[in-house]
Protein backbone atom coordinates (compact mmCIF):
# COMPACT_ATOMS: atom_id res chain seq x y z
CA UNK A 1 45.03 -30.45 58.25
CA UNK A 2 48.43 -31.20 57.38
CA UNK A 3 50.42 -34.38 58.18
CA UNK A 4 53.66 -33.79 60.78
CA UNK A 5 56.16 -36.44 59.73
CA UNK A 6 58.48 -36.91 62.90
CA UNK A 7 60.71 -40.07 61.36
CA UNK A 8 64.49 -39.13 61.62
CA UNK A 9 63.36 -36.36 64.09
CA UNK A 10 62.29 -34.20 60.91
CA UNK A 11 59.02 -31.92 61.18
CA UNK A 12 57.76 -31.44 57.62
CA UNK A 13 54.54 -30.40 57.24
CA UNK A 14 52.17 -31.80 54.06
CA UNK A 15 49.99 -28.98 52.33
CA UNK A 16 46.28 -30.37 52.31
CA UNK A 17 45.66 -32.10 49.01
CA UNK A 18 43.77 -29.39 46.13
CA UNK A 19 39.66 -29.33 46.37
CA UNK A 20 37.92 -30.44 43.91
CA UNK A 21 36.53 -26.50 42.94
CA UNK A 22 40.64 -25.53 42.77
CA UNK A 23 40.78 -28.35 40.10
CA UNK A 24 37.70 -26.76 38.41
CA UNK A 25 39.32 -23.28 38.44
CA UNK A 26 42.62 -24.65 37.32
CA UNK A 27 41.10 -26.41 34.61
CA UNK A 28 39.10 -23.39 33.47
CA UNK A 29 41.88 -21.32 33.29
CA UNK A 30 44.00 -23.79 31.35
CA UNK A 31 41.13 -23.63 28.52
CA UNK A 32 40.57 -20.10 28.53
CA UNK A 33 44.81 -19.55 27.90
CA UNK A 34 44.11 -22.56 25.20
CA UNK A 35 41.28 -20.64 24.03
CA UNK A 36 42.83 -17.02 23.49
CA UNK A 37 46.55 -18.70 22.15
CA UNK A 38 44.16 -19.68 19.46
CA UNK A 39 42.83 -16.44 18.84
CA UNK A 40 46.11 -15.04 19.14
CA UNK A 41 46.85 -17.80 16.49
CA UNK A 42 44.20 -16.85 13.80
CA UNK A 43 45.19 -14.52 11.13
CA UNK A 44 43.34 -11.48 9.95
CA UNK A 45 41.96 -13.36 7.01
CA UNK A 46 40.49 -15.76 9.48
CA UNK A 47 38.30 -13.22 11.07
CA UNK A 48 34.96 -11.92 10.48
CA UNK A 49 35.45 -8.49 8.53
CA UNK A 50 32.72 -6.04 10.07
CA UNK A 51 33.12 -4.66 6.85
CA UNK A 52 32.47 -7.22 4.30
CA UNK A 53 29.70 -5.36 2.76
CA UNK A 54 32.97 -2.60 1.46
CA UNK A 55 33.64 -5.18 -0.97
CA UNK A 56 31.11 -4.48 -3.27
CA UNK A 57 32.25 -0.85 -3.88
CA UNK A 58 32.81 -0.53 -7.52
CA UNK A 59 30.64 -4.01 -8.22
CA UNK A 60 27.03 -4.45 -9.40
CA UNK A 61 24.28 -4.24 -7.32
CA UNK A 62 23.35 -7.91 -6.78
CA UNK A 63 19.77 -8.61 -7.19
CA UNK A 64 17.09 -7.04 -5.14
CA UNK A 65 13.39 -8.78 -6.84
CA UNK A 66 11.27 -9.55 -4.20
CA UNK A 67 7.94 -9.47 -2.44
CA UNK A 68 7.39 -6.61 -0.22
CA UNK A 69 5.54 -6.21 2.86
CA UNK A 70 2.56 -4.66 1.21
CA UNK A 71 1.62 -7.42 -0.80
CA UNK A 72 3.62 -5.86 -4.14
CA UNK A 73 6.76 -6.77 -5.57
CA UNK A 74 10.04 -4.90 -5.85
CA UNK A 75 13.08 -5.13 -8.81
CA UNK A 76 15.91 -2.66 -8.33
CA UNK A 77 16.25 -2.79 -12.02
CA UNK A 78 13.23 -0.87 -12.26
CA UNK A 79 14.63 1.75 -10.86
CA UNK A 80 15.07 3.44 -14.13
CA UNK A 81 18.34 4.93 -13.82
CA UNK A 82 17.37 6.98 -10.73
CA UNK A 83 19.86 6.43 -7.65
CA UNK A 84 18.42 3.88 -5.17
CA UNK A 85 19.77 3.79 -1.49
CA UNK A 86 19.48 0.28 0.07
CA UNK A 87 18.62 0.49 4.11
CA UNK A 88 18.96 -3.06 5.72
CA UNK A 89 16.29 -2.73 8.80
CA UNK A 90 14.96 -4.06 11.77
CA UNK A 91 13.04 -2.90 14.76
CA UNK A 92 14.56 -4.26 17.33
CA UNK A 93 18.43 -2.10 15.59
CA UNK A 94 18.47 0.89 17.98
CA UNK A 95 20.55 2.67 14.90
CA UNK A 96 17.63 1.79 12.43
CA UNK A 97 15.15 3.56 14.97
CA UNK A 98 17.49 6.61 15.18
CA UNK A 99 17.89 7.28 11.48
CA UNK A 100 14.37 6.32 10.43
CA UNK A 101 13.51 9.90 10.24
CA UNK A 102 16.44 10.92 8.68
CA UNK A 103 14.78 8.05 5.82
CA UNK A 104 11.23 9.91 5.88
CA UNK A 105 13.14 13.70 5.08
CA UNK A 106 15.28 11.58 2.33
CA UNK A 107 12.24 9.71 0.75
CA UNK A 108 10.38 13.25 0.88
CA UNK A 109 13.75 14.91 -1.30
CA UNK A 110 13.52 12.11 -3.49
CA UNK A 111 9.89 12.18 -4.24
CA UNK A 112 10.27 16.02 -4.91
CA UNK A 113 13.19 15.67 -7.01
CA UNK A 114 12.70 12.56 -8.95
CA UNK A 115 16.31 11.55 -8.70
CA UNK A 116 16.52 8.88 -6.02
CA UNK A 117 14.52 6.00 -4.44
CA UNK A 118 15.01 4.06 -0.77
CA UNK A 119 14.48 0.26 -0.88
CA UNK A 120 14.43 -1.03 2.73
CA UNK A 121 15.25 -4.78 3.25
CA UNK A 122 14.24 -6.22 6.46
CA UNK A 123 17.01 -8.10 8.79
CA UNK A 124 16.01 -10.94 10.88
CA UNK A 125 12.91 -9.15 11.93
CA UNK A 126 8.95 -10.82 11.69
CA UNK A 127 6.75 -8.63 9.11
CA UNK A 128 4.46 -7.63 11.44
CA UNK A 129 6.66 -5.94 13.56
CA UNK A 130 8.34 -4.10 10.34
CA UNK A 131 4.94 -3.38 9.22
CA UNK A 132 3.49 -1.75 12.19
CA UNK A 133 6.85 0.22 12.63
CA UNK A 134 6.53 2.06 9.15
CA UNK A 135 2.71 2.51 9.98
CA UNK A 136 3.17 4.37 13.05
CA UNK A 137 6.69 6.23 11.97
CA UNK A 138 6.13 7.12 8.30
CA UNK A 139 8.10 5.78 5.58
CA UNK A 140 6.45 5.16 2.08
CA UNK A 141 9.18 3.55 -0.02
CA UNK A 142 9.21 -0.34 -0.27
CA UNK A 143 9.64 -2.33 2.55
CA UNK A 144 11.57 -5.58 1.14
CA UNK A 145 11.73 -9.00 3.61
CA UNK A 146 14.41 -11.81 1.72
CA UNK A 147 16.43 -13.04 3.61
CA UNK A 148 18.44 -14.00 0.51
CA UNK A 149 19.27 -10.36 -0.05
CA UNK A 150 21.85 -9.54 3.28
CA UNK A 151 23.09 -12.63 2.52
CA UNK A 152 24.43 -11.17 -1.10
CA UNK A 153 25.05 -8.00 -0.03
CA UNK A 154 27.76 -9.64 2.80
CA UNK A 155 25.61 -7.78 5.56
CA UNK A 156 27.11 -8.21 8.73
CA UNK A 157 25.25 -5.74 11.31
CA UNK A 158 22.82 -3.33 10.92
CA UNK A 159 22.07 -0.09 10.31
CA UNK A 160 23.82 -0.49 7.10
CA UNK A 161 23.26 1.24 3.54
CA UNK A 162 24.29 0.73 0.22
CA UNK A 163 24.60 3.68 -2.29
CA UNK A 164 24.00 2.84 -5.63
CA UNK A 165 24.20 4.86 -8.75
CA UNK A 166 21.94 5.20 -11.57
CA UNK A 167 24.02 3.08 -13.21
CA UNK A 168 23.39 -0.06 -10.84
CA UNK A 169 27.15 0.51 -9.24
CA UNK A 170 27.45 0.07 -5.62
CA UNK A 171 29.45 3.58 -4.90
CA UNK A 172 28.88 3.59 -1.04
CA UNK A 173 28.56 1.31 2.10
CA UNK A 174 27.70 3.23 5.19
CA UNK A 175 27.83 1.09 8.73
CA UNK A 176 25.85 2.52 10.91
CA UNK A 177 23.32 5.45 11.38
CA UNK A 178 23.23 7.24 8.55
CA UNK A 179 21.52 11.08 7.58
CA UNK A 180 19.59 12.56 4.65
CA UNK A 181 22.43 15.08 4.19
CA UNK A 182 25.23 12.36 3.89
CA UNK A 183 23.11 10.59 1.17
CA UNK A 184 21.95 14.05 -0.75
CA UNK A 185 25.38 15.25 -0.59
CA UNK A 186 26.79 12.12 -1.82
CA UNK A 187 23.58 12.28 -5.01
CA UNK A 188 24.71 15.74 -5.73
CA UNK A 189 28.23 15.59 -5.99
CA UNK A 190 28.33 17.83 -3.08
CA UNK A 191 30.88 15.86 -0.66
């Protein structure tokens, strides 16, 4: 309640003194401001680029030789100068469930043509759970699980794929769900 002062025939009235849960609220709002000046603050270099992965247009391939889910092994440089589409995976990636059969018609125009393979690399996933997946969905083309690999390809969310041509060059990064038509199109020279 607040304090009537009646010295020198003045009335002022006191406000009540702040609660301890204004203080709280005060002080949360000071660090959020604090919080998003900083931000604010950061330049664009200082960000995460969704888009890291775009980098490597032009470059290399980096190194894909690893054990695969089947018990075999996998080397992209086997792939004999055939185009080889890179599919990082995981079960729990609503995209990757999606375009999975949009993979199976892909891996079947592949196999019938003899001009391109699919190489997917598993993304924070367990084995098991990437394993029973292709069992009960289809997919016959190597199933991949380094964790090294996303790491070199700058993979920052998934679905992603990585286009690369039968000379080992990276030539396209697609985020997101991707379809058999994109990637034949892209084979074909028929963009």
């Amino acid at each position: 309640m607040a304090d009537i002062d009646l010295v020198d025939g003045d009335a002022r009235v006191e406000p009540p003194a702040p609660s301890g849960r204004i203080r709280w609220i005060s002080a949360g709002v000071g660090l959020f401001l604090v919080a998003f000046i900083a931000l604010l603050a950061l330049g664009p270099d200082d960000r995460l680029d969704p888009d890291d992965g775009g980098e490597l247009l032009g470059q290399r391939v980096p190194e894909i030789a690893a054990p695969t889910l089947d018990g075999g092994s996998y080397d992209i440089d086997d792939a004999g100068g055939r185009w080889v589409v890179v599919n990082f995976f995981a079960t729990w990636c609503v995209g990757c469930i999606n375009e999975h059969p949009e993979l199976v018609e892909l891996d079947q125009w592949a196999r019938d043509t003899g001009q391109a393979e699919i190489v997917a690399v598993v993304f924070n996933d367990p084995p098991e759970a990437v394993a029973a997946f292709f069992d009960e969905n289809g997919g016959g083309w190597p199933v991949v699980n380094d964790p090294a690999v996303p790491v070199a390809f700058r993979v920052s969310q998934i679905p992603e794929t990585f286009l690369v041509s039968p000379s080992g060059q990276i030539v396209q990064h697609i985020q997101g769900e991707v379809t058999a038509e994109v990637l034949i199109d892209a084979m074909t020279g028929e963009q």
